[in-house]
N, C-alpha and C. Protein backbone atom coordinates (compact mmCIF):
# COMPACT_ATOMS: atom_id res chain seq x y z
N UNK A 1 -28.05 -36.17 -29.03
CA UNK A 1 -26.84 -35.40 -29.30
C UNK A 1 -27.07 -34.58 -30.57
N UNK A 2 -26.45 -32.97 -30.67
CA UNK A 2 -26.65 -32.34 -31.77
C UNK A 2 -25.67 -32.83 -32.85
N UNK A 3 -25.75 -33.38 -33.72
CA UNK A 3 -25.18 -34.00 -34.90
C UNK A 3 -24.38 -32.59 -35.35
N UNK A 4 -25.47 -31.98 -35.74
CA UNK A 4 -25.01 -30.93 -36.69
C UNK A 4 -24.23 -30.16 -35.82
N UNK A 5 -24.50 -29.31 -34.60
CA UNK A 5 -23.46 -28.74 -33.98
C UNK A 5 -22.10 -29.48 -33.17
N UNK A 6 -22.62 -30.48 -33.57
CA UNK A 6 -20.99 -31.10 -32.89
C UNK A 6 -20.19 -31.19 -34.55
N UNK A 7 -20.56 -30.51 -35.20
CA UNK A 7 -19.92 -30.73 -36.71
C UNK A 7 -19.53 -29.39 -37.00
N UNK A 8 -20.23 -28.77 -36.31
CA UNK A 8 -20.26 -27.08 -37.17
C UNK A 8 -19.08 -26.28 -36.01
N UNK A 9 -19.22 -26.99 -34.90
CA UNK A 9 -18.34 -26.59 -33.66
C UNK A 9 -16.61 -27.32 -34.06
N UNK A 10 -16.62 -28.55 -34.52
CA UNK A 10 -15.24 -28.98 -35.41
C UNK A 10 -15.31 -28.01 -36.10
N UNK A 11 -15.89 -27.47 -37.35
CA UNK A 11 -15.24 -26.86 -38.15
C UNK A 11 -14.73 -25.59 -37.94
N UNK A 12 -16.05 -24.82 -36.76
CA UNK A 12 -15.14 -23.58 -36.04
C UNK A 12 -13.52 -23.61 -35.29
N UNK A 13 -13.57 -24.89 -35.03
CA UNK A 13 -12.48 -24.68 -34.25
C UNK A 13 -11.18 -25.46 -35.26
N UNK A 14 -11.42 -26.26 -36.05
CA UNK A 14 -10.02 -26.36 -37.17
C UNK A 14 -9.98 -24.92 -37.44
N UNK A 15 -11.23 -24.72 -38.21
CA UNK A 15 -10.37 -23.42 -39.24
C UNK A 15 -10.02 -22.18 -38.29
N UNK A 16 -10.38 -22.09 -36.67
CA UNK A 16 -9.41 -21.12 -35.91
C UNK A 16 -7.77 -21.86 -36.04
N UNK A 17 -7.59 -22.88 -36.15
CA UNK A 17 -6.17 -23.20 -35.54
C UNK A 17 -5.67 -23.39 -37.39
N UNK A 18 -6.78 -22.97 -38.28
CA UNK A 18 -5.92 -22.39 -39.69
C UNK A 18 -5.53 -23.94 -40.18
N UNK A 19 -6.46 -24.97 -39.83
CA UNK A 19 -6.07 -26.30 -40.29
C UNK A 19 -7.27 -26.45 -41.23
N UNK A 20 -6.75 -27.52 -42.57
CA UNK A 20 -7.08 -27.69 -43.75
C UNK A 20 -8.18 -28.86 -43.04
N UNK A 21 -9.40 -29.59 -43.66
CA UNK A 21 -9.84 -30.93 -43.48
C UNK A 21 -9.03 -31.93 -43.69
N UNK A 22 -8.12 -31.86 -44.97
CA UNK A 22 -7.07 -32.88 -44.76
C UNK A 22 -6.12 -33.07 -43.71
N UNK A 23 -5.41 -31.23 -43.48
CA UNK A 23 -4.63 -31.62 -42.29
C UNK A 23 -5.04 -32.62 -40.54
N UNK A 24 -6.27 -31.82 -40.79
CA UNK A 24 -7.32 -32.55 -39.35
C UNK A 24 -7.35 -33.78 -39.74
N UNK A 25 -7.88 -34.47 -40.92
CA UNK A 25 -7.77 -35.74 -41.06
C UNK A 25 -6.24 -36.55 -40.99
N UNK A 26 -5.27 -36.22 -41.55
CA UNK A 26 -4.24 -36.80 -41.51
C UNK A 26 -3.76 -36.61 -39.69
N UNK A 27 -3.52 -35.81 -38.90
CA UNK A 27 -3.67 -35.89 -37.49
C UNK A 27 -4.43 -36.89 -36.57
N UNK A 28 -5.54 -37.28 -37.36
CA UNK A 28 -6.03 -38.07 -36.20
C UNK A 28 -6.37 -39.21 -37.12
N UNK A 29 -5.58 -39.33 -38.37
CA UNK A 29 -5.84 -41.02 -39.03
C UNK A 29 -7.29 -41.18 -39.83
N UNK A 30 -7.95 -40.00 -40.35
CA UNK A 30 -8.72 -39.92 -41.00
C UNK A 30 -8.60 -39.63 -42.37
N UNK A 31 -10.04 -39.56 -43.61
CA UNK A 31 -9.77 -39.45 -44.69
C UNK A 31 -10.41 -37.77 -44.93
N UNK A 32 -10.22 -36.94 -45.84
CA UNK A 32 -10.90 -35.74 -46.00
C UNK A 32 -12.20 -35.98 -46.19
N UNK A 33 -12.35 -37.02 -46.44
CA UNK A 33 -14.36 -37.27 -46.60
C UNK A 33 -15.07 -37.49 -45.38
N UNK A 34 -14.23 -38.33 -44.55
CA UNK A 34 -15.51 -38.33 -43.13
C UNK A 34 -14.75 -37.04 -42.63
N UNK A 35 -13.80 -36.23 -42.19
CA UNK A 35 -13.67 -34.92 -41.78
C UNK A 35 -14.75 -34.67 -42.05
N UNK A 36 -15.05 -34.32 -43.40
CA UNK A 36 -16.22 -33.57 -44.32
C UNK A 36 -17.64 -34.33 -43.86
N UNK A 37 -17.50 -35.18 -43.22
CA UNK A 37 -18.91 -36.19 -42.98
C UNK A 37 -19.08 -35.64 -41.78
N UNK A 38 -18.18 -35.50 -40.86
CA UNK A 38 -18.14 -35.17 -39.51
C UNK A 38 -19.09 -33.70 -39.21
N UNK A 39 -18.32 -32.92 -40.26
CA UNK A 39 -18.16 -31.10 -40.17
C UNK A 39 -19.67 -31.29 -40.69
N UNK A 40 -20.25 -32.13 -41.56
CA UNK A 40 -21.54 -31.67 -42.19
C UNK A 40 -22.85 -32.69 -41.13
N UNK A 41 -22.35 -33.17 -40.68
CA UNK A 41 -23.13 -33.63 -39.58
C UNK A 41 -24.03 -35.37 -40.26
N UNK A 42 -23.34 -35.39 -41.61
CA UNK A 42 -23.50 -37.04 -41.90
C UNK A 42 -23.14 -38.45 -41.38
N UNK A 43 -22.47 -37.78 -40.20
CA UNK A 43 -21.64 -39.05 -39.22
C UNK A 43 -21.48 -38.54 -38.14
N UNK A 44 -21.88 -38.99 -37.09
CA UNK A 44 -21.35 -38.97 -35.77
C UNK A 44 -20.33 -39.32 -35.57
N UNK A 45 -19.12 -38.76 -35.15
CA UNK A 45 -17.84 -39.22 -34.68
C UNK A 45 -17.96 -40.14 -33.10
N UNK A 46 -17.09 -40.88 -33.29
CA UNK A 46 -17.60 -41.36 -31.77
C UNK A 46 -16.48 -40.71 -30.71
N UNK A 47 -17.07 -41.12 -29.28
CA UNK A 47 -16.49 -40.32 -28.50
C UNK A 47 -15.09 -40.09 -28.64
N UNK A 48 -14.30 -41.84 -28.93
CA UNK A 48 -13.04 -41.43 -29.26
C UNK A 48 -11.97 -40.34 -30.13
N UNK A 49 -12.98 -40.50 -31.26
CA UNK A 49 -12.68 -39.45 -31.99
C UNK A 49 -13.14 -38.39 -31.89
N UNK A 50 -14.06 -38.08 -31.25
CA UNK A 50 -14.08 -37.17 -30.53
C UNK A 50 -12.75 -36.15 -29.86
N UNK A 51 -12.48 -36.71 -28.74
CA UNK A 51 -11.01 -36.72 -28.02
C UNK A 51 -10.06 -36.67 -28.52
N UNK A 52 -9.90 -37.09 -29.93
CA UNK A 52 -8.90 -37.21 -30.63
C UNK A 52 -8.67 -35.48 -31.30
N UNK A 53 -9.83 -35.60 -31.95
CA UNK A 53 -9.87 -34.04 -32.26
C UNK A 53 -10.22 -32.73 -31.27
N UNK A 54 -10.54 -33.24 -30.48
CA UNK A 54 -10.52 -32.03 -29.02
C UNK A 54 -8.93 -32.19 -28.75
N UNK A 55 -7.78 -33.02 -29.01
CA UNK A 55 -6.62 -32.80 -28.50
C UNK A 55 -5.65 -32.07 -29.27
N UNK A 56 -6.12 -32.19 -30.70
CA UNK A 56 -5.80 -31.73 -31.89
C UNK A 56 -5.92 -30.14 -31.90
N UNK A 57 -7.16 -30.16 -31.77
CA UNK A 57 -7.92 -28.60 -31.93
C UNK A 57 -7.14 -27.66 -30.44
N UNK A 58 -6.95 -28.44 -29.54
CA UNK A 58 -6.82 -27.89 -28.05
C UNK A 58 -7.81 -27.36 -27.59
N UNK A 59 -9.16 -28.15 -27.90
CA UNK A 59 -10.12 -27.56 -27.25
C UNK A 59 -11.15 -28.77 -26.19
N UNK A 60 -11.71 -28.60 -25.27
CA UNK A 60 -12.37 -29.31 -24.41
C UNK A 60 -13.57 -30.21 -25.41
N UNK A 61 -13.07 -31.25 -24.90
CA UNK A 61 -14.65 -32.23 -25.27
C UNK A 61 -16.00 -31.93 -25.31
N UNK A 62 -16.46 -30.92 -23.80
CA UNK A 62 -17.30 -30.51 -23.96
C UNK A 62 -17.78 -29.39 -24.75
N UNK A 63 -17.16 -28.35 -25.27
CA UNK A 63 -17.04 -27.54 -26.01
C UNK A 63 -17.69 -27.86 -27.12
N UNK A 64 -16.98 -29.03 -28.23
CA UNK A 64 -16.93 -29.64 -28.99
C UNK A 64 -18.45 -30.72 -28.72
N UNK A 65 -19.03 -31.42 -27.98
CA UNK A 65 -20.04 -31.42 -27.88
C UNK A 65 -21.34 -30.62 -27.39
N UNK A 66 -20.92 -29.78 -27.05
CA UNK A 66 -22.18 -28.63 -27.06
C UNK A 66 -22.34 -28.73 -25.46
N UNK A 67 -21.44 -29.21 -24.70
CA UNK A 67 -22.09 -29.61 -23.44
C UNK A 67 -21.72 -28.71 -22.41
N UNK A 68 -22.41 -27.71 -21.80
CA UNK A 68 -22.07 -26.74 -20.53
C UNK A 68 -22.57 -27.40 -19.14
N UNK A 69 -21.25 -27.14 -18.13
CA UNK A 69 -21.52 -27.81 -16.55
C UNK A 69 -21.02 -26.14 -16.10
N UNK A 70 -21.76 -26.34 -15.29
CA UNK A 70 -21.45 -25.14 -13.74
C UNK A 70 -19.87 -25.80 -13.34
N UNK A 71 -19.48 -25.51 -12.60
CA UNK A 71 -18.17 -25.63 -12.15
C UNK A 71 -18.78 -26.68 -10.94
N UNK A 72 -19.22 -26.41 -10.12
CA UNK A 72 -19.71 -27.46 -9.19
C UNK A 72 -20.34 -28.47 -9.89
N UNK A 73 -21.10 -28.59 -10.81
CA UNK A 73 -21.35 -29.55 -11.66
C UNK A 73 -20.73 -30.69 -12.02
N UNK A 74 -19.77 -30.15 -12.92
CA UNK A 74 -18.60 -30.42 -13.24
C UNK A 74 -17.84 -31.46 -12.35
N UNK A 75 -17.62 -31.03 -11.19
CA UNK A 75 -16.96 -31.45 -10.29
C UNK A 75 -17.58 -32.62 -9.12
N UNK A 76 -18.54 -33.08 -9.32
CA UNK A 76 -19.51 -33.97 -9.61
C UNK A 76 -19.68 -35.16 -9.61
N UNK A 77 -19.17 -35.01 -11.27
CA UNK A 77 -18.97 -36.30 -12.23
C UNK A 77 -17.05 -36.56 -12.05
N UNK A 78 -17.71 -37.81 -12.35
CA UNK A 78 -16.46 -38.62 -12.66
C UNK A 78 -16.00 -38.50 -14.65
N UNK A 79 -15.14 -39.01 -14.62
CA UNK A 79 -15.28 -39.62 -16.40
C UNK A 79 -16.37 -40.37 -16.40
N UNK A 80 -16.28 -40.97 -15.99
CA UNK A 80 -17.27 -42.53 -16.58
C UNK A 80 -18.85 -42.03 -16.02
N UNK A 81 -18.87 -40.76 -15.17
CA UNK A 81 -19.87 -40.70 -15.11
C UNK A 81 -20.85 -39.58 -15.84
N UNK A 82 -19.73 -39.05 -16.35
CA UNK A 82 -19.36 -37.59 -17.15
C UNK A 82 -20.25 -38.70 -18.77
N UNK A 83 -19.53 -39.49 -18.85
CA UNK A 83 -19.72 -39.99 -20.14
C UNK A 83 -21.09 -40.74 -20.27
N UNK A 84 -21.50 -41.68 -19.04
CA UNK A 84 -22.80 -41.91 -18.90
C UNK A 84 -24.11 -40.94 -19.01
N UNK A 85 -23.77 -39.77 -18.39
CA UNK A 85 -24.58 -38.42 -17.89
C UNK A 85 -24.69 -38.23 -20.04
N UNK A 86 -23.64 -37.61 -20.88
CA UNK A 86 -24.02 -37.25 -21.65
C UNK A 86 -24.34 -38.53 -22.81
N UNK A 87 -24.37 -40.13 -22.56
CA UNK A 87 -25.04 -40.82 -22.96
C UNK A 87 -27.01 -40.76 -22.68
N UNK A 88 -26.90 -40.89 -21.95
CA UNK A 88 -28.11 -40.31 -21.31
C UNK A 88 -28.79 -38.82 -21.49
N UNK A 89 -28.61 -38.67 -22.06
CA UNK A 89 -28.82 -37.19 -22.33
C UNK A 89 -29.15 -36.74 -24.14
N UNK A 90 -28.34 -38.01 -24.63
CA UNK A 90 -27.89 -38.25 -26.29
C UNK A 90 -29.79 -39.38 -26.08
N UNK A 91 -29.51 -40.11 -25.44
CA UNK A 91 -31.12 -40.98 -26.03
C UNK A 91 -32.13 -40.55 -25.72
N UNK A 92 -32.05 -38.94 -24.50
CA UNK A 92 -33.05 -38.83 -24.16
C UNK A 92 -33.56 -37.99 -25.47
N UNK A 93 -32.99 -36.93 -25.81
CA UNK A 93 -33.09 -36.14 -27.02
C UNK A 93 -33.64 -36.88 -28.20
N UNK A 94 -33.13 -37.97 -28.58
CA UNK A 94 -33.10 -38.89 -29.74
C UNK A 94 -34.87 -38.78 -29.44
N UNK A 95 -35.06 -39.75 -28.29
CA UNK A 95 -36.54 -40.15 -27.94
C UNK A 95 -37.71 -38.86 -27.86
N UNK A 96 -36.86 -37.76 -27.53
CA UNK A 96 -38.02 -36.47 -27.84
C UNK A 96 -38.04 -36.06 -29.34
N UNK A 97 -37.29 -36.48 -29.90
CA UNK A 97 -36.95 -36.14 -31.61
C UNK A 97 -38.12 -36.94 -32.04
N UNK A 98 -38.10 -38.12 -31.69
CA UNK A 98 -39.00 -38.91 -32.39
C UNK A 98 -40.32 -38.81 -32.12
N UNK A 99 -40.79 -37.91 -31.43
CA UNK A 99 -42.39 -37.81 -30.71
C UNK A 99 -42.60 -36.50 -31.51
C-alpha cells in the first residue's frame, strides 16, 4: 500500500472541502498529530479509519487509497472481497519493496 499517497490524497481532499487537520480530526475522534501522521505518511490509518474519513471528505475509499477498478471490475468484487483483493495487493507490494 502507498503510505505516502494515501496521505497526500487525505490532505488533497480535506483542504478541497476547506477543512482544518483539527477539524478532520475532531470529526472522526482524532488528535491533530496523527491527522498530521496520517497526511505525512508516518502512520497508516487503518481501513476503518479509512472509511471514516472517506465519509467525512465525501469521497470514495478507493480514491483515497489509490485504488482504480474498471466498472466491470468493480462489479466483481464483493466488500469482503474488495477488501481481501486490496489486502493482497498491500503484501504483495510490501514483498517487492523489500527485494
Amino acid at each position: 500500500m502507498d503510505i505516502k499517497g494515501i496521505g497526500k490524497r487525505i490532505s488533497e481532499h480535506r483542504k478541497k472541502r476547506s477543512l482544518t487537520q483539527g477539524e478532520l480530526g475532531n470529526l472522526i475522534g482524532k488528535s491533530v498529530r496523527m491527522i498530521q501522521k496520517y497526511e505525512l505518511g508516518e502512520v497508516t490509518p487503518s481501513l476503518e479509519v479509512i472509511e471514516e474519513i472517506s465519509n467525512v471528505l465525501d469521497v470514495d475509499v478507493n480514491e483515497l487509497l489509490g485504488v482504480s477498478f474498471t466498472a466491470n471490475k468493480l462489479h466483481n468484487f464483493s466488500d469482503v472481497e474488495l477488501i481481501d483483493e486490496l489486502r493482497r495487493r498491500a503484501l504483495e507490494r510490501r514483498e517487492n519493496d523489500g527485494n
